[in-house]
N, C-alpha and C. Protein backbone atom coordinates (compact mmCIF):
# COMPACT_ATOMS: atom_id res chain seq x y z
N UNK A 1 67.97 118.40 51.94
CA UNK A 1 67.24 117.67 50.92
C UNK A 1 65.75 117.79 51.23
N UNK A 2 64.68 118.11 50.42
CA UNK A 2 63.78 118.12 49.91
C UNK A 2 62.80 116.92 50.53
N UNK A 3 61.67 116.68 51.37
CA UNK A 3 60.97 115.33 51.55
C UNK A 3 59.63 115.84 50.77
N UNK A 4 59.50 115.22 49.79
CA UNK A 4 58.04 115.11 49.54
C UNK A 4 56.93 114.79 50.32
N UNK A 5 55.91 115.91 50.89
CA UNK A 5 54.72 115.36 51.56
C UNK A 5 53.27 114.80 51.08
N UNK A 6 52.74 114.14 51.07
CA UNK A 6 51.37 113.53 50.11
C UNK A 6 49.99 113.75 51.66
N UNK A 7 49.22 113.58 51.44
CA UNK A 7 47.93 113.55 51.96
C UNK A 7 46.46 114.74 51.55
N UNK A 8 45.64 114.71 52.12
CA UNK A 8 44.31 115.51 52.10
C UNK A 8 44.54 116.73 52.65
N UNK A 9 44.31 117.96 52.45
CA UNK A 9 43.90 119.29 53.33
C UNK A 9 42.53 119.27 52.88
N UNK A 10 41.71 119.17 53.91
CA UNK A 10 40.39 119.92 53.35
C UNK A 10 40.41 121.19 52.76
N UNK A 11 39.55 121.58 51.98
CA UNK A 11 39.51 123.08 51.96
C UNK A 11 39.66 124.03 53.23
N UNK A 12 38.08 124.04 53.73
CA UNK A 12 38.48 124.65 55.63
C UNK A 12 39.50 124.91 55.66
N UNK A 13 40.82 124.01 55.88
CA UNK A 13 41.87 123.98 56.24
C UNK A 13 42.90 124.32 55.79
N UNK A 14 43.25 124.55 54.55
CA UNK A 14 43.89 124.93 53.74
C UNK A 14 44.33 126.42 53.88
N UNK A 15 44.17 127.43 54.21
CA UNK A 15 44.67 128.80 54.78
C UNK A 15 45.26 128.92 55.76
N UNK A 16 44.69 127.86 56.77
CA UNK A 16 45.63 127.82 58.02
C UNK A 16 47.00 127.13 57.74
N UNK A 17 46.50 125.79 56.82
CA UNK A 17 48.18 125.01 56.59
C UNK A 17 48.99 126.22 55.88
N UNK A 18 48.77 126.51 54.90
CA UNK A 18 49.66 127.56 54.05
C UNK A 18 49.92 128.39 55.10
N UNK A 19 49.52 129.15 55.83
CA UNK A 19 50.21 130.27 56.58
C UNK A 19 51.03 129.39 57.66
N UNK A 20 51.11 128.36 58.06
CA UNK A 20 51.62 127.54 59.15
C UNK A 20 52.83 127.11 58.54
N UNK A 21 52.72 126.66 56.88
CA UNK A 21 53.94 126.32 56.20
C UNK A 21 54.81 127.45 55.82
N UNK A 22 53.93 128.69 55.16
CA UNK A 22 54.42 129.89 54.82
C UNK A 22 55.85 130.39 56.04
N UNK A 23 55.33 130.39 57.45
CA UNK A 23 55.80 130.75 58.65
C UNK A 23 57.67 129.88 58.75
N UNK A 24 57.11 128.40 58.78
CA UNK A 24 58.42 127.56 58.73
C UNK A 24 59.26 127.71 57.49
N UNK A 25 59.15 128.40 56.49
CA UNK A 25 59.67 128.78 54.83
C UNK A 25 60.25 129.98 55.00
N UNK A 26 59.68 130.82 55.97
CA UNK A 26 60.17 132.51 56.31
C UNK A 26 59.36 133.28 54.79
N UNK A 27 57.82 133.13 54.30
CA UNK A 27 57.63 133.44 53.29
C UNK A 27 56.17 134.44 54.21
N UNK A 28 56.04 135.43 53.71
CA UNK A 28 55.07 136.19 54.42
C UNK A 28 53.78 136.32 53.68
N UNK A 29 53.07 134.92 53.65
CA UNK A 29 51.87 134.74 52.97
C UNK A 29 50.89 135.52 53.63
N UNK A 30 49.84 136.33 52.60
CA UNK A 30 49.29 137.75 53.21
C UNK A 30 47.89 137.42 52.20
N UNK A 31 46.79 138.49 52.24
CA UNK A 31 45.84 138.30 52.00
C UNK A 31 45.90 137.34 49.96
N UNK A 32 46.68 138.63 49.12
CA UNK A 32 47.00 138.67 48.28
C UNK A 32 46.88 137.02 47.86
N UNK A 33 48.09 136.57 48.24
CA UNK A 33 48.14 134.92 48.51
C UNK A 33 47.24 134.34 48.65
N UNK A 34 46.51 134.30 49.39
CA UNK A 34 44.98 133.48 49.68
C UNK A 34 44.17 133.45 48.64
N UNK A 35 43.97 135.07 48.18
CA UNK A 35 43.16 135.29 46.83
C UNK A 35 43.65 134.60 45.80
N UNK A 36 45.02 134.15 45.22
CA UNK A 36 45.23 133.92 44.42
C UNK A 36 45.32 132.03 44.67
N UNK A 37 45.52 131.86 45.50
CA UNK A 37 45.42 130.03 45.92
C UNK A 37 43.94 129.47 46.07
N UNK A 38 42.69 130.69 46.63
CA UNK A 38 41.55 130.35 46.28
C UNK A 38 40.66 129.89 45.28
N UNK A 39 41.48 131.07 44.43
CA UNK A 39 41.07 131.24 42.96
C UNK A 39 41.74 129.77 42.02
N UNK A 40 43.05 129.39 42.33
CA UNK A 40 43.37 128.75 42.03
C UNK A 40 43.02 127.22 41.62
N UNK A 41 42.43 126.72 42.90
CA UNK A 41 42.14 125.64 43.45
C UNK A 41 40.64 125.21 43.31
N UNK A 42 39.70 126.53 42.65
CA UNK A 42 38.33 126.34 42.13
C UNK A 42 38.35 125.22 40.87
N UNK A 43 39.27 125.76 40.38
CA UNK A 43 39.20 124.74 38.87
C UNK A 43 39.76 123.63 38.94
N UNK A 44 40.55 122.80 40.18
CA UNK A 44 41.79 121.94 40.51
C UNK A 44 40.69 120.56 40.76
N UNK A 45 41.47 119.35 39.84
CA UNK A 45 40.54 118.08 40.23
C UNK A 45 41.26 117.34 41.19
N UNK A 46 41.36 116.25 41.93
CA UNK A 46 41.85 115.81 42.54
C UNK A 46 42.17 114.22 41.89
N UNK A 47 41.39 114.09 40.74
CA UNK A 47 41.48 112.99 40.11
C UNK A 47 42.09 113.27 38.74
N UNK A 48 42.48 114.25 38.06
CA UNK A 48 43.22 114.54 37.49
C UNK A 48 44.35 115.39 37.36
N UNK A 49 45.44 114.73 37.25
CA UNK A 49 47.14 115.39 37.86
C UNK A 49 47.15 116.36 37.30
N UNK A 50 46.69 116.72 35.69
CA UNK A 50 46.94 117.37 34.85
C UNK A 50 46.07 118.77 35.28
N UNK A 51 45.44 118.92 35.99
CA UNK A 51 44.41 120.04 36.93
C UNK A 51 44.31 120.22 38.38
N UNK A 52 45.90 119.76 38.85
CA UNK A 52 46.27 120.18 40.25
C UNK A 52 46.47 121.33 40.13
N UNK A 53 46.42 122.17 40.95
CA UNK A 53 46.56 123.70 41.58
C UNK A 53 48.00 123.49 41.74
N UNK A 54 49.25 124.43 41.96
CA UNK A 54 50.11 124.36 42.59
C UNK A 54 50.51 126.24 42.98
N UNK A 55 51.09 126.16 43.59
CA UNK A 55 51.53 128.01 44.21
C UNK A 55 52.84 127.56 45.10
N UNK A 56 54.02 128.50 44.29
CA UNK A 56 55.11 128.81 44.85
C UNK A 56 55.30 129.55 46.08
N UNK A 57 55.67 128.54 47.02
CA UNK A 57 56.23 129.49 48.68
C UNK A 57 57.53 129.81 48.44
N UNK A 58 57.66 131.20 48.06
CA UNK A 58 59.44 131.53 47.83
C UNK A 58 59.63 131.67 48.96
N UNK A 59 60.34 131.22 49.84
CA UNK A 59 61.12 131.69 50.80
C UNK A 59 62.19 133.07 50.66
N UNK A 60 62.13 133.82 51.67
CA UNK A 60 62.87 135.14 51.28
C UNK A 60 64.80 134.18 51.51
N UNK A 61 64.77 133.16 52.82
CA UNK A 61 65.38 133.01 53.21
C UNK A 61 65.60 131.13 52.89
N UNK A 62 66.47 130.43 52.30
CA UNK A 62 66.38 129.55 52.66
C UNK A 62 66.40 128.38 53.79
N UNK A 63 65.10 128.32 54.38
CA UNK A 63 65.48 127.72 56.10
C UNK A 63 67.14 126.59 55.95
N UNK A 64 67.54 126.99 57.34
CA UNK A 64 68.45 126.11 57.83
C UNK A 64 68.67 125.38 59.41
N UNK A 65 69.05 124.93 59.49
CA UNK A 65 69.60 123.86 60.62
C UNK A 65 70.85 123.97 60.84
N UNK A 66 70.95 124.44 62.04
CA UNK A 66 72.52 124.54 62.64
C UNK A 66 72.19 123.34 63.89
N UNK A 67 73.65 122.78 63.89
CA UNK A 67 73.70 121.85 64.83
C UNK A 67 75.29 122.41 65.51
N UNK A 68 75.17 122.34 67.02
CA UNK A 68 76.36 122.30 67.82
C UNK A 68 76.55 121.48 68.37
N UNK A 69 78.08 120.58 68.39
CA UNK A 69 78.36 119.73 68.92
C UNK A 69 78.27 119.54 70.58
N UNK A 70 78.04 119.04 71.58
CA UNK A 70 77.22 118.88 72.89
C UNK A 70 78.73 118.47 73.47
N UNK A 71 79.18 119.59 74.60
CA UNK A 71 80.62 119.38 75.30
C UNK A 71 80.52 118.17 76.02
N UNK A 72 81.53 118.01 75.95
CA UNK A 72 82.21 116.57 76.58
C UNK A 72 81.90 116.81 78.28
């Protein structure tokens, strides 16, 4: 299941989170990406919902979680 995350990225910061999230998604965010989330996010208000930026991290792979039960 899905957790919704909320808070601030500065700008600055924002290339490093995406490639840090990209990484845990298995999505191989590359220059291309940047250009187009840069570009994106010029016109994006923060006070209006209706002019949020958003960009799809497809995962090639959907991450998973394996758990093994711990011997007796």
């Amino acid at each position: 299941m899905a957790e919704p995350v909320s808070g601030w990225i500065w700008r600055s910061n924002l290339r490093g989170f995406l490639e840090l999230l990209s990484g845990y998604v298995g999505y191989p965010f590359d220059e291309t990406d940047w250009e187009t989330v840069e570009l994106g996010v010029q016109d994006s208000d923060d006070e209006d919902a209706d002019r949020w930026y958003a960009y799809p991290l497809i995962e090639a792979e959907p991450p998973r979680v394996r758990a093994v039960p711990a011997r007796p």
